[in-house]
Protein backbone atom coordinates (compact mmCIF):
# COMPACT_ATOMS: atom_id res chain seq x y z
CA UNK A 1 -39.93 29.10 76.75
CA UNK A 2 -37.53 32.22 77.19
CA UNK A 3 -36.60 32.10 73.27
CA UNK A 4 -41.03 31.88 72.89
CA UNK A 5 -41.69 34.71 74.94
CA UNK A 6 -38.55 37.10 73.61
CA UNK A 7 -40.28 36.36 69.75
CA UNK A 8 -43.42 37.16 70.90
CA UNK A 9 -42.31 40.25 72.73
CA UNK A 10 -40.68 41.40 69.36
CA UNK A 11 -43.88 40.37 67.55
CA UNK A 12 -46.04 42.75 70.21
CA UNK A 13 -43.51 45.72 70.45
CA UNK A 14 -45.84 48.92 71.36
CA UNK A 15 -48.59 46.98 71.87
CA UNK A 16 -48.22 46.87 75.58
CA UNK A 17 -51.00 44.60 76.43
CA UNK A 18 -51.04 42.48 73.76
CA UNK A 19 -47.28 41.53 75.50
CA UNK A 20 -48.99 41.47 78.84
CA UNK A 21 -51.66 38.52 77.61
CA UNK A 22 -48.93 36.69 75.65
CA UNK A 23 -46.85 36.82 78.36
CA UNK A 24 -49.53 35.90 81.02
CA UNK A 25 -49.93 33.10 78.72
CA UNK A 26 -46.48 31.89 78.23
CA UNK A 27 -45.80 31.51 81.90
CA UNK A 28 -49.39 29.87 82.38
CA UNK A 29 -48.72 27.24 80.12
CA UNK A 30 -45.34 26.30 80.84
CA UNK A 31 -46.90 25.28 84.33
CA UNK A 32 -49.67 23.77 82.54
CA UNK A 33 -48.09 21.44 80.76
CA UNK A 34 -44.83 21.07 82.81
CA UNK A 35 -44.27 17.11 83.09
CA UNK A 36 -42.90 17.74 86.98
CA UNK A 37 -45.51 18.01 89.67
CA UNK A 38 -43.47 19.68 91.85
CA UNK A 39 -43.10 22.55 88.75
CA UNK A 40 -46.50 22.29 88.61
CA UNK A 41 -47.53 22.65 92.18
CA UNK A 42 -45.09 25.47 92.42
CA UNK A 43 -46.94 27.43 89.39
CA UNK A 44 -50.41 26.85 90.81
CA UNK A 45 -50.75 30.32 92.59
CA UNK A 46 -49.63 31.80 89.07
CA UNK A 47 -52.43 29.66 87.34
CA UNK A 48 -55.29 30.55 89.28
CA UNK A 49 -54.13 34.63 89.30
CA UNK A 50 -53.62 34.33 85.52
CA UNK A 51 -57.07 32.71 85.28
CA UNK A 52 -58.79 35.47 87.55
CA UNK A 53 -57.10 38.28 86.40
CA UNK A 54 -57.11 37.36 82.09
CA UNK A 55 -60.83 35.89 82.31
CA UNK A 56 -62.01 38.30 85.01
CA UNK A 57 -60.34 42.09 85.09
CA UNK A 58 -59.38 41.74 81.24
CA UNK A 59 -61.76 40.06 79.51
CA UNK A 60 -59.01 37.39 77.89
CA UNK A 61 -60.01 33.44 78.05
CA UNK A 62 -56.73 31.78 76.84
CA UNK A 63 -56.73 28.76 78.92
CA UNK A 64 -53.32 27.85 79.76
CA UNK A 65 -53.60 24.28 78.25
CA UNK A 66 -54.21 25.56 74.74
CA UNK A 67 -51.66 24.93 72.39
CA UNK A 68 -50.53 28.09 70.87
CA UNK A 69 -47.26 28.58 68.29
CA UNK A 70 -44.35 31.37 68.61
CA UNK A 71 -44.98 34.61 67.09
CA UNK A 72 -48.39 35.06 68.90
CA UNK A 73 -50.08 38.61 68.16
CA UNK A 74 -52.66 40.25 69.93
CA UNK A 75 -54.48 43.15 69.74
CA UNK A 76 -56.52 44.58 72.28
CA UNK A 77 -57.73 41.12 73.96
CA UNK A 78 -60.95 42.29 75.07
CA UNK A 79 -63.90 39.90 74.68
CA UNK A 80 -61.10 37.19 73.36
CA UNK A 81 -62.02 33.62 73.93
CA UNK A 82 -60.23 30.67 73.08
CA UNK A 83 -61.67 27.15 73.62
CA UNK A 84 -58.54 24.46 75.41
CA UNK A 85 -59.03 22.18 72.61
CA UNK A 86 -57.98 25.06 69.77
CA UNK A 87 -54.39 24.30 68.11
CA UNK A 88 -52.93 27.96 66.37
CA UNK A 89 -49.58 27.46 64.94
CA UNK A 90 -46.58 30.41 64.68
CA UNK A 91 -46.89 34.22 63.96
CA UNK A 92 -50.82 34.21 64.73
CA UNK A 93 -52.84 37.52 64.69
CA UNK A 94 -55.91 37.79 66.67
CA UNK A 95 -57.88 40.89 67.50
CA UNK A 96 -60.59 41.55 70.04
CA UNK A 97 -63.85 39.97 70.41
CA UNK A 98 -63.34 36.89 68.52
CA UNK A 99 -64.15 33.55 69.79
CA UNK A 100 -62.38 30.53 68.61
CA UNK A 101 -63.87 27.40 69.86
CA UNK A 102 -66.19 24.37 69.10
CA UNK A 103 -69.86 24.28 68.25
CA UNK A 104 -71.33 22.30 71.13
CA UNK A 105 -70.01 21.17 74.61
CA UNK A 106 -67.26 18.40 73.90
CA UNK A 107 -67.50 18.98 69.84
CA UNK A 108 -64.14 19.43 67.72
CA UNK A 109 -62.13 23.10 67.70
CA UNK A 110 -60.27 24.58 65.31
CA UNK A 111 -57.26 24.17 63.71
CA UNK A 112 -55.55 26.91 62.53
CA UNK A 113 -52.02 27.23 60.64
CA UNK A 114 -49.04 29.48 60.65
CA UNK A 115 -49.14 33.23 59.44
CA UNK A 116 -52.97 33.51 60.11
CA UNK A 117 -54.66 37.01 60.18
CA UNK A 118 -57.37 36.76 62.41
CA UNK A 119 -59.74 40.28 62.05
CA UNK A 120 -62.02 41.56 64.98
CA UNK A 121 -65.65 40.13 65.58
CA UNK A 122 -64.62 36.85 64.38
CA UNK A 123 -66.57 33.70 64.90
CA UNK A 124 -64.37 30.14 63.98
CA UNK A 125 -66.25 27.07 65.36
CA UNK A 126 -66.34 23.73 64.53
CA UNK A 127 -63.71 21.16 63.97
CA UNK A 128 -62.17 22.13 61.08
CA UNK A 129 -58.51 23.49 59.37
CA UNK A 130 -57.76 26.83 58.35
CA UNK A 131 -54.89 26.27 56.20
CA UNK A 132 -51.27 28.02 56.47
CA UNK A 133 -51.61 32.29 55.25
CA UNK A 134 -54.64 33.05 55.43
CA UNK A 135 -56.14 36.66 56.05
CA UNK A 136 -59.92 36.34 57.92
CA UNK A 137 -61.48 40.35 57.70
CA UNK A 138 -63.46 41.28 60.68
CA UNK A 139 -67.19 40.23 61.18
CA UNK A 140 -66.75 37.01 59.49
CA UNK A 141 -68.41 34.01 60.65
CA UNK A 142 -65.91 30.65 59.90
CA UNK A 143 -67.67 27.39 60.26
CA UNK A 144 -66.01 25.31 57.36
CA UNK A 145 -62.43 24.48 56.65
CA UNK A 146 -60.32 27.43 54.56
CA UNK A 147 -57.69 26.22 52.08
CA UNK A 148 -53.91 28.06 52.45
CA UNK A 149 -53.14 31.19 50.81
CA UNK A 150 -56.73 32.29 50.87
CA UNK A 151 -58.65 35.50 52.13
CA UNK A 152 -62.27 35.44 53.58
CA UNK A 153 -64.16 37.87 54.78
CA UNK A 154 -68.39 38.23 55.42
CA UNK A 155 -71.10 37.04 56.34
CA UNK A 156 -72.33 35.30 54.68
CA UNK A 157 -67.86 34.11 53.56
CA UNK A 158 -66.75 35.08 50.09
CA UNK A 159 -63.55 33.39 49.69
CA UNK A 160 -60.82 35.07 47.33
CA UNK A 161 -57.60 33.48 46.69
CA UNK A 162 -54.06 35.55 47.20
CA UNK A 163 -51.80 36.13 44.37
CA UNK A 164 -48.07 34.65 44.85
């Protein structure tokens, strides 16, 4: 966990609340998903404060459960919501008011790969994959799968595929 958050304080550097939330988060789901109870029952008081005080005072709806990679970027957090069921792998970007989730109660979430750029105003629902380096621009609206090493960006998407 220690070697997780010191990468994602590197990651954040200047960007004081972005290393706030990721931190938050960190600690959150280390209790979460500690196999211990007594770890657990320990970290409960720091569950329900990060709940209150990421949902309520910031904005922020990271649920501690959600499985999240290393490298974790954010940037300004407000309006920010992330469904449990999400999976983001390592050195994600995400920027404010972008929800990330499925597209009815108890429907599939996203998947989404390493060394994603994830603009502001995004929507992603649905269960599907967006693939490893991909760069989403703000306003876009995500509800099928996005191949690796792609850029999208509008509504409605126009997909454009990076040069290597």
């Amino acid at each position: 966990m220690l070697k997780n958050i010191k990468k994602d304080f590197y990651i954040n550097r200047g960007n004081h609340k972005g290393m706030a939330i990721v931190l938050g988060y960190r600690i959150s789901n280390y209790f979460a998903d500690n196999k211990y109870s007594l770890i657990r029952i320990c970290g409960y008081p720091f569950l329900k404060l990060y709940s209150f005080f990421f949902t309520w005072i910031m904005g922020v709806e990271i649920p501690a459960k959600t499985k999240i990679g290393v490298g974790l970027q954010i940037w300004h957090g407000v309006g920010l919501i992330i469904n449990v069921k999400v999976v983001i792998g390592n050195d994600c970007t995400l920027r404010h008011t972008t929800t990330i989730g499925n597209k009815f109660a108890g429907g599939g979430s996203p998947v989404i790969g390493d060394n994603v750029d994830i603009g502001a105003h995004t929507i992603i629902i649905g269960d599907i994959k967006i693939g490893n380096n991909v760069t989403i621009g703000a306003g876009s609206i995500i509800t099928k799968s996005i191949p690796e090493n792609s850029i999208v960006y509008g509504n409605p998407l126009k997909l454009k595929l990076k040069k290597e």
